[in-house]
N, C-alpha and C. Protein backbone atom coordinates (compact mmCIF):
# COMPACT_ATOMS: atom_id res chain seq x y z
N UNK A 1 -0.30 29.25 -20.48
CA UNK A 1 -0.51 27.92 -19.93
C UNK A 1 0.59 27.02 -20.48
N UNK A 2 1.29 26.26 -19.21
CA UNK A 2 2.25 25.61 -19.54
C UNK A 2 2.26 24.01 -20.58
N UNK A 3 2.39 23.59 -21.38
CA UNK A 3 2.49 22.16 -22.67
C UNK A 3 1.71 21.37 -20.92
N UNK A 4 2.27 21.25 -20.26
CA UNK A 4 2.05 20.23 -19.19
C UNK A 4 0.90 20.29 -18.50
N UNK A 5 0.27 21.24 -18.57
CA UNK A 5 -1.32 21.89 -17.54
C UNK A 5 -2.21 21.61 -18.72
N UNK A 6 -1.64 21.71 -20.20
CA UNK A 6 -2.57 21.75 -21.17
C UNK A 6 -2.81 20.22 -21.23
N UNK A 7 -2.05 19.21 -21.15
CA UNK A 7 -2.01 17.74 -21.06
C UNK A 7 -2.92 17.56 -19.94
N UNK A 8 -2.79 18.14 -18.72
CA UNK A 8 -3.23 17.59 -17.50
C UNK A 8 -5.12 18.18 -17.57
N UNK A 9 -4.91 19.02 -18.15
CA UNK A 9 -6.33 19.74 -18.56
C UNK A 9 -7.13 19.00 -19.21
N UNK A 10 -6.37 18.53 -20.78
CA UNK A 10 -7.30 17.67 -21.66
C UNK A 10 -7.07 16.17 -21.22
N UNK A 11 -7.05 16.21 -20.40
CA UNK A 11 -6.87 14.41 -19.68
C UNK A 11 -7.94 14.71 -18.87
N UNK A 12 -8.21 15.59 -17.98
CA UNK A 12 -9.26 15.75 -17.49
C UNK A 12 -10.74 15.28 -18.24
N UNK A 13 -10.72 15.99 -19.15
CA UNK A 13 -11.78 16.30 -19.98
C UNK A 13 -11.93 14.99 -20.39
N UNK A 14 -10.76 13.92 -20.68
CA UNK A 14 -11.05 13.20 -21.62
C UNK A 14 -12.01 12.09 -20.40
N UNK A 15 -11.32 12.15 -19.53
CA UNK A 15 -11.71 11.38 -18.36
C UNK A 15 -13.41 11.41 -17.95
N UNK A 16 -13.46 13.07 -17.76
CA UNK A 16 -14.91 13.21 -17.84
C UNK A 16 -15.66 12.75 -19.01
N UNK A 17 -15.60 12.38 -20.16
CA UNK A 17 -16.26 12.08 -21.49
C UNK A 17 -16.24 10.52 -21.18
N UNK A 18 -15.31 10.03 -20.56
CA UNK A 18 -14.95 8.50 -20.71
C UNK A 18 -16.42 8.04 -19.75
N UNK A 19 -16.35 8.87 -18.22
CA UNK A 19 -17.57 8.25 -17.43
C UNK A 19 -18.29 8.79 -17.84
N UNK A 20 -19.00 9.83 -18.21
CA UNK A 20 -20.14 9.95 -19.18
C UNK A 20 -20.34 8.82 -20.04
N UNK A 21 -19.60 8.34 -20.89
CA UNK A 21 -20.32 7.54 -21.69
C UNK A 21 -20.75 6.60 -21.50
N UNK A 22 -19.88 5.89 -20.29
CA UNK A 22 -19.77 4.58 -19.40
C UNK A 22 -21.28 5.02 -18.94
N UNK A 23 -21.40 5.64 -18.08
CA UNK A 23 -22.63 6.10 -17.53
C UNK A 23 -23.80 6.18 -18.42
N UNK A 24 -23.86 6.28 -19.36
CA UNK A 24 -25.04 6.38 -20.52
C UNK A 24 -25.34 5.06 -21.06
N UNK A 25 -24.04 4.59 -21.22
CA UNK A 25 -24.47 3.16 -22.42
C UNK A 25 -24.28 1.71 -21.29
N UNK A 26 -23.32 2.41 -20.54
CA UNK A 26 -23.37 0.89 -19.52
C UNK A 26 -23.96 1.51 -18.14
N UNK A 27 -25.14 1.75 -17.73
CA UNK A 27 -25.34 1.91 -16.65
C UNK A 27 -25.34 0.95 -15.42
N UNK A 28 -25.41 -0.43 -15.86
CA UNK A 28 -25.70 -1.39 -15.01
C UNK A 28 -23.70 -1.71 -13.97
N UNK A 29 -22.55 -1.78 -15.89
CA UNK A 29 -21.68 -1.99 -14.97
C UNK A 29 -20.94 -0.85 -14.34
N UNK A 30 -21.38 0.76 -14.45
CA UNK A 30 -21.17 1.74 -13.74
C UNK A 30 -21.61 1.40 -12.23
N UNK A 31 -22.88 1.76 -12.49
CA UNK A 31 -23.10 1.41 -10.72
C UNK A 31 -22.50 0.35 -10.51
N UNK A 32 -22.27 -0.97 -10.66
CA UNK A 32 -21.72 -1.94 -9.85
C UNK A 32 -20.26 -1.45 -9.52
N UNK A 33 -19.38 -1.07 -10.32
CA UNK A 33 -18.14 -0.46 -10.25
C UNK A 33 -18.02 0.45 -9.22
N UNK A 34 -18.31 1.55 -9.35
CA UNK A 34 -18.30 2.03 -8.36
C UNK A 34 -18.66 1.66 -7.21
N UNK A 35 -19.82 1.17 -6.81
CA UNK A 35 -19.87 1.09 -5.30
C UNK A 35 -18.97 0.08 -5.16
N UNK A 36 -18.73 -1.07 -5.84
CA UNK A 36 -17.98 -2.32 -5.20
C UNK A 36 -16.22 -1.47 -5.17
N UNK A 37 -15.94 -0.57 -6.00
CA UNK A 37 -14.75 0.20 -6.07
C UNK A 37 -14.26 1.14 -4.97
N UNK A 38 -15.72 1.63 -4.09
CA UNK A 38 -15.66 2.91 -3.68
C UNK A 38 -14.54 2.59 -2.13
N UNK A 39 -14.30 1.40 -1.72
CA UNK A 39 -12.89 2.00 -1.08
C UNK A 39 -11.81 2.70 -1.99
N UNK A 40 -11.40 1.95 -2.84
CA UNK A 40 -10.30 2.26 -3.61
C UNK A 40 -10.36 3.83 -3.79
N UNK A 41 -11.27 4.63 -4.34
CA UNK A 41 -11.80 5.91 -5.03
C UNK A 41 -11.38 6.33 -3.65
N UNK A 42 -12.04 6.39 -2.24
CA UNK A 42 -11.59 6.66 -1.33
C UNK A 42 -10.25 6.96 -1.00
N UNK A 43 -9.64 5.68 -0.89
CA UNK A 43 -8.08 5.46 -0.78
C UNK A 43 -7.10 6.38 -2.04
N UNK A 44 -7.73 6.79 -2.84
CA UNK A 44 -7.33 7.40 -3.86
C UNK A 44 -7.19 9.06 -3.27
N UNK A 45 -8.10 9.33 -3.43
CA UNK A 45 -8.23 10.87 -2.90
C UNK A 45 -7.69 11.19 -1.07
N UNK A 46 -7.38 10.16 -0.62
CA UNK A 46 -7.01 10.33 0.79
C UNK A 46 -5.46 10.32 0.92
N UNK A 47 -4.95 9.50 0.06
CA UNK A 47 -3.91 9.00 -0.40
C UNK A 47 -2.62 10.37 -0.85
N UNK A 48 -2.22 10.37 0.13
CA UNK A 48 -1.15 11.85 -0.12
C UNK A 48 0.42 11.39 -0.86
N UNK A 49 0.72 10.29 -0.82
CA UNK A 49 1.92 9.59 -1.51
C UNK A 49 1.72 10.26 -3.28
N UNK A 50 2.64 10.49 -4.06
CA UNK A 50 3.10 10.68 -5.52
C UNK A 50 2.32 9.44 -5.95
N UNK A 51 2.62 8.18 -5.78
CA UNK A 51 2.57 6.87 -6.65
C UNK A 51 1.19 6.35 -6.44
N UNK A 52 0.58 6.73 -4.75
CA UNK A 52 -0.76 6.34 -4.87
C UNK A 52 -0.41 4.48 -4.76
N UNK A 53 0.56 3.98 -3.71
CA UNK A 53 0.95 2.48 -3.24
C UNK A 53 0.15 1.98 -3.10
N UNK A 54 -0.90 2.74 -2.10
CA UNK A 54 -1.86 2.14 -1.26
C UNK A 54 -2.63 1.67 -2.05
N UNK A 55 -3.18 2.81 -3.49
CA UNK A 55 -4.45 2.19 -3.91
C UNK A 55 -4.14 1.27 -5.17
N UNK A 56 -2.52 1.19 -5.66
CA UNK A 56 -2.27 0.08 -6.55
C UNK A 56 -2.28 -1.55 -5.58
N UNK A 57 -1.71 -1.36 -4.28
CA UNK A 57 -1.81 -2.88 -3.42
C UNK A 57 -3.22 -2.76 -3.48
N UNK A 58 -4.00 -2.33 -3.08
CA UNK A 58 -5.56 -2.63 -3.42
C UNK A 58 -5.86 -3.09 -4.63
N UNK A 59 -5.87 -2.78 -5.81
CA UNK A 59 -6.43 -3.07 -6.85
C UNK A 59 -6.42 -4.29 -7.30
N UNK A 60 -5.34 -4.96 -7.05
CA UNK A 60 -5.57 -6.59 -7.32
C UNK A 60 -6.50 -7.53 -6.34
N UNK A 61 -6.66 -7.37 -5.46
CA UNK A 61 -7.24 -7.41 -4.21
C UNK A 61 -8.78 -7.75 -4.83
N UNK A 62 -9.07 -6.04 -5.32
CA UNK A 62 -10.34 -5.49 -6.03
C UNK A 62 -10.61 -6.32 -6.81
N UNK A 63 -9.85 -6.60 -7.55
CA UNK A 63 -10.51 -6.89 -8.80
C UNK A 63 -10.57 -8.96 -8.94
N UNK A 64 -9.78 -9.24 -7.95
CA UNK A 64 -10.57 -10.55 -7.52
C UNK A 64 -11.51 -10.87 -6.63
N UNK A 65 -12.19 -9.83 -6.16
CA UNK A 65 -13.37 -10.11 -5.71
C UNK A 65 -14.32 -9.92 -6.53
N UNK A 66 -13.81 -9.10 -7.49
CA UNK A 66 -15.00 -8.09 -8.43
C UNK A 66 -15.42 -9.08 -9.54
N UNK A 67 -14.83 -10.28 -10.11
CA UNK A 67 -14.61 -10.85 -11.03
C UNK A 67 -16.20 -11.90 -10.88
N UNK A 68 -16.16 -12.34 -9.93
CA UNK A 68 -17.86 -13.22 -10.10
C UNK A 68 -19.26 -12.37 -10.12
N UNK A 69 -19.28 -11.39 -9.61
CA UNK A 69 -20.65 -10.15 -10.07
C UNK A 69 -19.89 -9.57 -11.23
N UNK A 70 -19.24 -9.50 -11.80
CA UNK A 70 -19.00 -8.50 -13.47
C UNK A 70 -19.42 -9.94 -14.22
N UNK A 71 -19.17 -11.13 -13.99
CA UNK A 71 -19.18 -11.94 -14.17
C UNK A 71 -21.06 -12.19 -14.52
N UNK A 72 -21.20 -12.59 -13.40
CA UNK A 72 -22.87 -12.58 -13.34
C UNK A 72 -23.96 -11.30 -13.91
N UNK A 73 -23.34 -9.97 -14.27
CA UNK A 73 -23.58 -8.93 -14.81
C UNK A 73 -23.94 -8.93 -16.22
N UNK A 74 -22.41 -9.76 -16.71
CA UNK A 74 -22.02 -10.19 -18.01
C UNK A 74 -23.29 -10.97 -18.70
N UNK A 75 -23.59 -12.12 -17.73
CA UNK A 75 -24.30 -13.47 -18.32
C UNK A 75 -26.03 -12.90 -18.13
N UNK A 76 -26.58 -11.56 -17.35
CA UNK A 76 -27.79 -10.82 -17.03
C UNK A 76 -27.75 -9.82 -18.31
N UNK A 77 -26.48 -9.31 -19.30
CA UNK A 77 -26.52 -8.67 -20.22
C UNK A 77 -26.59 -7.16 -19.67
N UNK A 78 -26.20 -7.19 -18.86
CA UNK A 78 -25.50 -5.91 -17.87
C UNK A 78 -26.63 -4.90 -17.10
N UNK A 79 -28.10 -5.41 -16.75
CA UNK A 79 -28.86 -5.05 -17.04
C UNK A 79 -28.92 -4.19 -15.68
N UNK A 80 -29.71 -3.13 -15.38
CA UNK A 80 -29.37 -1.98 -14.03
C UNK A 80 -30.34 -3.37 -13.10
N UNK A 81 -30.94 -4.23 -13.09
CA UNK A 81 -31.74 -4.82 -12.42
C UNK A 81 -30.69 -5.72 -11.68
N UNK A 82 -30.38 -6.26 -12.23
CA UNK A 82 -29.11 -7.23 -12.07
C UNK A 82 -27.80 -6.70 -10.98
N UNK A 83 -27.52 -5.29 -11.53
CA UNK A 83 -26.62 -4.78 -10.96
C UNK A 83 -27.17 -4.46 -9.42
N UNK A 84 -28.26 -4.27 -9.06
CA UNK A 84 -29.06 -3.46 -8.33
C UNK A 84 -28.66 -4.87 -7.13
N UNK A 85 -29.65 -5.90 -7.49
CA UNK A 85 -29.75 -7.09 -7.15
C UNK A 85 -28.46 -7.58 -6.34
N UNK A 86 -27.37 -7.54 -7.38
CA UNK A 86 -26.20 -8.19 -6.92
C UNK A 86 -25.27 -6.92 -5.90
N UNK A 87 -26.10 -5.88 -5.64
CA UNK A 87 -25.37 -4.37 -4.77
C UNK A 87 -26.06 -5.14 -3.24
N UNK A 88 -27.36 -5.02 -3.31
CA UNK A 88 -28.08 -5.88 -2.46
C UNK A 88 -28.03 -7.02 -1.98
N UNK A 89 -26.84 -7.51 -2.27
CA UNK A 89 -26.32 -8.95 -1.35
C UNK A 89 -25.53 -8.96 -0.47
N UNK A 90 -25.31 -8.89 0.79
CA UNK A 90 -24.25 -8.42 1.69
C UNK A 90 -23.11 -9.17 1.24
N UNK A 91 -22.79 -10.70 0.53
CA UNK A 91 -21.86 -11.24 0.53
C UNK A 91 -21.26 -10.80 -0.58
N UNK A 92 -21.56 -10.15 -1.17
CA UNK A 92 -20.93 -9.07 -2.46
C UNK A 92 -20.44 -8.31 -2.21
N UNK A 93 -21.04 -7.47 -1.54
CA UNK A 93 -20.76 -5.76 -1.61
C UNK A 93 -19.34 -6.31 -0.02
N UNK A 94 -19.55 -7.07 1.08
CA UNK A 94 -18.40 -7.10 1.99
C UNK A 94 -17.37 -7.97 1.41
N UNK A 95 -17.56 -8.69 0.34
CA UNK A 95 -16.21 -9.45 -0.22
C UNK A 95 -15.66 -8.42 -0.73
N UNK A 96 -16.24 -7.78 -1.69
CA UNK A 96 -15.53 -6.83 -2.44
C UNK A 96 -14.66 -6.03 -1.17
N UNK A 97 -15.69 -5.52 -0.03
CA UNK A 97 -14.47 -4.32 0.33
C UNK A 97 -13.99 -4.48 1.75
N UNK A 98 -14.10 -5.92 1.97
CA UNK A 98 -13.01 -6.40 3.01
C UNK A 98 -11.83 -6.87 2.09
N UNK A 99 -11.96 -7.25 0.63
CA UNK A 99 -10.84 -7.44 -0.13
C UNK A 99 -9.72 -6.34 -0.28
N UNK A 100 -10.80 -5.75 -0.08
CA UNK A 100 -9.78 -4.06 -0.41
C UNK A 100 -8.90 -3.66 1.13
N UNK A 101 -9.50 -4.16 2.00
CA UNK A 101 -8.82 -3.85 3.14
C UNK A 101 -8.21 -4.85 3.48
N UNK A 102 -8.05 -5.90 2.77
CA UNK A 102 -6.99 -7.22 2.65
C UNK A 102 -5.71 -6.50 2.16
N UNK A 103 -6.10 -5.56 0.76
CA UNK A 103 -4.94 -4.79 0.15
C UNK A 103 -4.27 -3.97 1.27
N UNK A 104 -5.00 -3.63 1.84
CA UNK A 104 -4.13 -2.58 2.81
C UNK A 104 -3.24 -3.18 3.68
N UNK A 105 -3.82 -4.18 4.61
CA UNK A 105 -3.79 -4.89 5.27
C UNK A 105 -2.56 -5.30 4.90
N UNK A 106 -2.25 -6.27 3.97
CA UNK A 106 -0.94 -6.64 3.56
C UNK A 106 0.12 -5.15 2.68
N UNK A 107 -0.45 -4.08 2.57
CA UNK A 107 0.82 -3.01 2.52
C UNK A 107 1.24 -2.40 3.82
N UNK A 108 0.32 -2.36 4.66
CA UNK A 108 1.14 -2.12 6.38
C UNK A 108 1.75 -3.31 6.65
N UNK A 109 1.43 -4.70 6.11
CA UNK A 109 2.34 -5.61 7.56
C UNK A 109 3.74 -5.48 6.68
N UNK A 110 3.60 -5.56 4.98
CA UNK A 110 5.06 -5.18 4.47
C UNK A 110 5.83 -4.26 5.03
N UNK A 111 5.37 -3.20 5.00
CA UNK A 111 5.96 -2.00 5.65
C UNK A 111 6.54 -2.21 7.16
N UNK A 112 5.78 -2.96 7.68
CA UNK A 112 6.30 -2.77 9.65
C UNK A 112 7.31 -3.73 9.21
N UNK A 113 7.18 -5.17 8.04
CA UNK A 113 8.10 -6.20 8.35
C UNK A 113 9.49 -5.65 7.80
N UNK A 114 9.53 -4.53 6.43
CA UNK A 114 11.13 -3.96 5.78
C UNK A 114 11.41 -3.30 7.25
N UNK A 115 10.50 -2.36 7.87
CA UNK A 115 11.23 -1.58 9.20
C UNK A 115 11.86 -2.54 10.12
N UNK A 116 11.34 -3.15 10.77
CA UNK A 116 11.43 -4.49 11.69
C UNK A 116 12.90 -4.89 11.29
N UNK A 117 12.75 -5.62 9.89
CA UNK A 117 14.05 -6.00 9.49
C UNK A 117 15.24 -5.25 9.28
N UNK A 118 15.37 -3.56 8.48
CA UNK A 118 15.83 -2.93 9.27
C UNK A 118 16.56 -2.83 10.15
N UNK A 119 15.86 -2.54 11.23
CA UNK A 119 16.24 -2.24 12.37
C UNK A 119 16.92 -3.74 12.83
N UNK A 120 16.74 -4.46 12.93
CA UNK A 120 17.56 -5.87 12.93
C UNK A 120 18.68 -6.08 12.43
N UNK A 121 18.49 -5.67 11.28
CA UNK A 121 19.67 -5.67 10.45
C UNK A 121 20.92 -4.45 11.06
N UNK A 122 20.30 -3.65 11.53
CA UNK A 122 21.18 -2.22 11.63
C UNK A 122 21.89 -2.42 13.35
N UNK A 123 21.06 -3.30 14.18
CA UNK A 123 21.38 -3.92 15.67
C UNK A 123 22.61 -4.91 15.21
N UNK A 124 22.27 -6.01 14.44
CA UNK A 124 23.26 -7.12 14.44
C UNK A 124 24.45 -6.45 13.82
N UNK A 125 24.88 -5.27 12.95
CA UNK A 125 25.97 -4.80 12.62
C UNK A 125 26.10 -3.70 13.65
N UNK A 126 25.74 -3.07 14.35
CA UNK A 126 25.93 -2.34 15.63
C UNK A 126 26.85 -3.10 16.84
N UNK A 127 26.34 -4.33 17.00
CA UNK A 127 27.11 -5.24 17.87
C UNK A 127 27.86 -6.01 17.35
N UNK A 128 28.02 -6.44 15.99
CA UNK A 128 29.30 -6.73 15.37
C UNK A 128 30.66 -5.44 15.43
N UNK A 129 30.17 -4.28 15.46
CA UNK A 129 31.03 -3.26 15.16
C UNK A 129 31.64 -3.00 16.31
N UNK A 130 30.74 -3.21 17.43
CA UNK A 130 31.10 -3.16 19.26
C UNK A 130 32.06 -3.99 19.33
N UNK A 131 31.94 -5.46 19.16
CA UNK A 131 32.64 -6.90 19.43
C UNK A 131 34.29 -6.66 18.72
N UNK A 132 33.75 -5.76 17.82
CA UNK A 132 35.48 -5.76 16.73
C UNK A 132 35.96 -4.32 17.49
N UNK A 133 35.70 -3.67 17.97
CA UNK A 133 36.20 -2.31 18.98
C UNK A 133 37.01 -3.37 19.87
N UNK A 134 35.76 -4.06 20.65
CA UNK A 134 36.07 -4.60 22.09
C UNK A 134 37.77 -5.63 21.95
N UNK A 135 37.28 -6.07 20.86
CA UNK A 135 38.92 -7.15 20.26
C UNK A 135 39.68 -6.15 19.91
N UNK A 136 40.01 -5.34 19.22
CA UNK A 136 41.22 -4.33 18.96
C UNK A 136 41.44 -3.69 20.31
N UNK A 137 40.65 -3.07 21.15
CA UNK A 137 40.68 -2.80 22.64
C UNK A 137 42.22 -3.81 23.31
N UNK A 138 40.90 -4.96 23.31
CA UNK A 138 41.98 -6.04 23.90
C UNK A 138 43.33 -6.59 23.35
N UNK A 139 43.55 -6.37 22.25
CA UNK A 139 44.91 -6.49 21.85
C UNK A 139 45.98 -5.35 22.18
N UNK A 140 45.32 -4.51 22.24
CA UNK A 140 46.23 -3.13 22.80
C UNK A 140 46.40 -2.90 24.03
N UNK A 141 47.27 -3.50 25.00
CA UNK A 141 47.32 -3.99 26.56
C UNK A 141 46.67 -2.35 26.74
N UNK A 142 47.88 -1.45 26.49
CA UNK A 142 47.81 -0.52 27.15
C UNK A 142 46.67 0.62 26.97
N UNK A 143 45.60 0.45 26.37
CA UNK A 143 44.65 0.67 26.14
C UNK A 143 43.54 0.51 27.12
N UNK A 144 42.40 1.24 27.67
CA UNK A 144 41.42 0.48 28.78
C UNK A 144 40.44 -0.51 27.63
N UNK A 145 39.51 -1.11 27.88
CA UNK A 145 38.51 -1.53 26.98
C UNK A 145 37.49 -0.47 26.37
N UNK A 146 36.67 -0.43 25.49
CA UNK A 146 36.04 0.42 24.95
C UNK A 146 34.58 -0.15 24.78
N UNK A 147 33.62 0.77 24.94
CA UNK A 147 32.16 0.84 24.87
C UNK A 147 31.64 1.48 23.91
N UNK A 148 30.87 1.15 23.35
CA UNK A 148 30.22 1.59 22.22
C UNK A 148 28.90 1.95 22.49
N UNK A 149 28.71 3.21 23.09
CA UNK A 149 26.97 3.77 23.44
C UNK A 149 27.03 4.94 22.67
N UNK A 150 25.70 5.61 21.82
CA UNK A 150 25.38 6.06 21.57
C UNK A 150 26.33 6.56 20.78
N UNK A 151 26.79 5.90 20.03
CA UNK A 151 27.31 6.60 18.52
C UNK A 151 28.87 6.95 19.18
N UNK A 152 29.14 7.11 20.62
CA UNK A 152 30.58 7.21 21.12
C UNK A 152 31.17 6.67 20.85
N UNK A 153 32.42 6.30 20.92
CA UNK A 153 33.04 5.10 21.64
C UNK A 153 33.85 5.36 23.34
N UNK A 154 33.81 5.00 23.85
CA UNK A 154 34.38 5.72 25.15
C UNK A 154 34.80 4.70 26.25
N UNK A 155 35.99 4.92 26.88
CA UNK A 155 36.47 3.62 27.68
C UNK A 155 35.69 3.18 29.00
N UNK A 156 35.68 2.00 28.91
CA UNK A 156 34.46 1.42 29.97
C UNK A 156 35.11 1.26 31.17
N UNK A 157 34.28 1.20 32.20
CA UNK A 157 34.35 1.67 33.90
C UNK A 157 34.50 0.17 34.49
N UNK A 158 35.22 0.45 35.15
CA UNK A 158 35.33 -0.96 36.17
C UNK A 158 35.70 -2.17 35.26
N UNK A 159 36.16 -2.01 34.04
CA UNK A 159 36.08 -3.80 33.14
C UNK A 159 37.19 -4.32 33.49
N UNK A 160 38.50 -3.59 34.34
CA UNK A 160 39.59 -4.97 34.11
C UNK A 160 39.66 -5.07 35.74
């Protein structure tokens, strides 16, 4: 077994010991966590990217919705009644995870807006590059004019 599987192994383990204990001594802010979490956990395991984007733009998202029930959890002394209570409020449990799909929400429109721009960017130097053909064209009488389609360049039909 490779130094690196043995790390990834006892990280496991440690992980499992961590919610165990969470689960034993804090039961009240376990359950709330999780369910108010459970897009994210979702988005986690669905999530085929190395870095896992999706579910870091979520997490801030998360965790300002999450902040007035951990909150109110806090001041109940974390109690499973409390937690139960505040799972059972629709304006809880959908802030929390329309927040989370706020996160998403704003990592697709980033994404369409770098492509978008992009591609904008890659048009306006496409037809700058045409316009400076078309002028060297025209300085060279004896030359026809030139077109710029598809990655060619090739002399244009009917222009003089």
């Amino acid at each position: 077994m490779t130094v690196a599987a043995r790390v990834g192994h006892s990280m496991k383990w440690i992980h499992g010991l961590a919610c165990g204990a969470a689960l034993a001594w804090l039961p009240g802010y376990s359950l709330l966590v999780v369910i108010l979490f459970l897009p994210l956990i979702i988005a986690y395991f669905f999530d085929r990217s190395q870095d896992h984007a999706l579910v870091r733009m979520m997490l801030p998202y998360e965790f300002a919705a999450t902040i007035s029930p951990m909150h109110q959890l806090w001041l109940s002394e974390g109690t499973v009644d409390t937690a139960l209570r505040l799972l059972m409020d629709p304006v809880v449990l959908i802030t929390a995870w329309l927040s989370a799909g706020l996160g998403w929400f704003v990592l697709e429109a980033a994404l369409l807006f770098a492509k978008l721009s992009k591609q904008y960017k890659s048009s306006k130097e496409k037809n700058k590059i045409t316009r400076r053909l078309n002028e060297i064209s025209d300085e060279w009488d004896h030359d026809p004019p030139l077109s710029f389609e598809g990655g060619k360049v090739k002399p244009e039909a009917g222009r003089r």
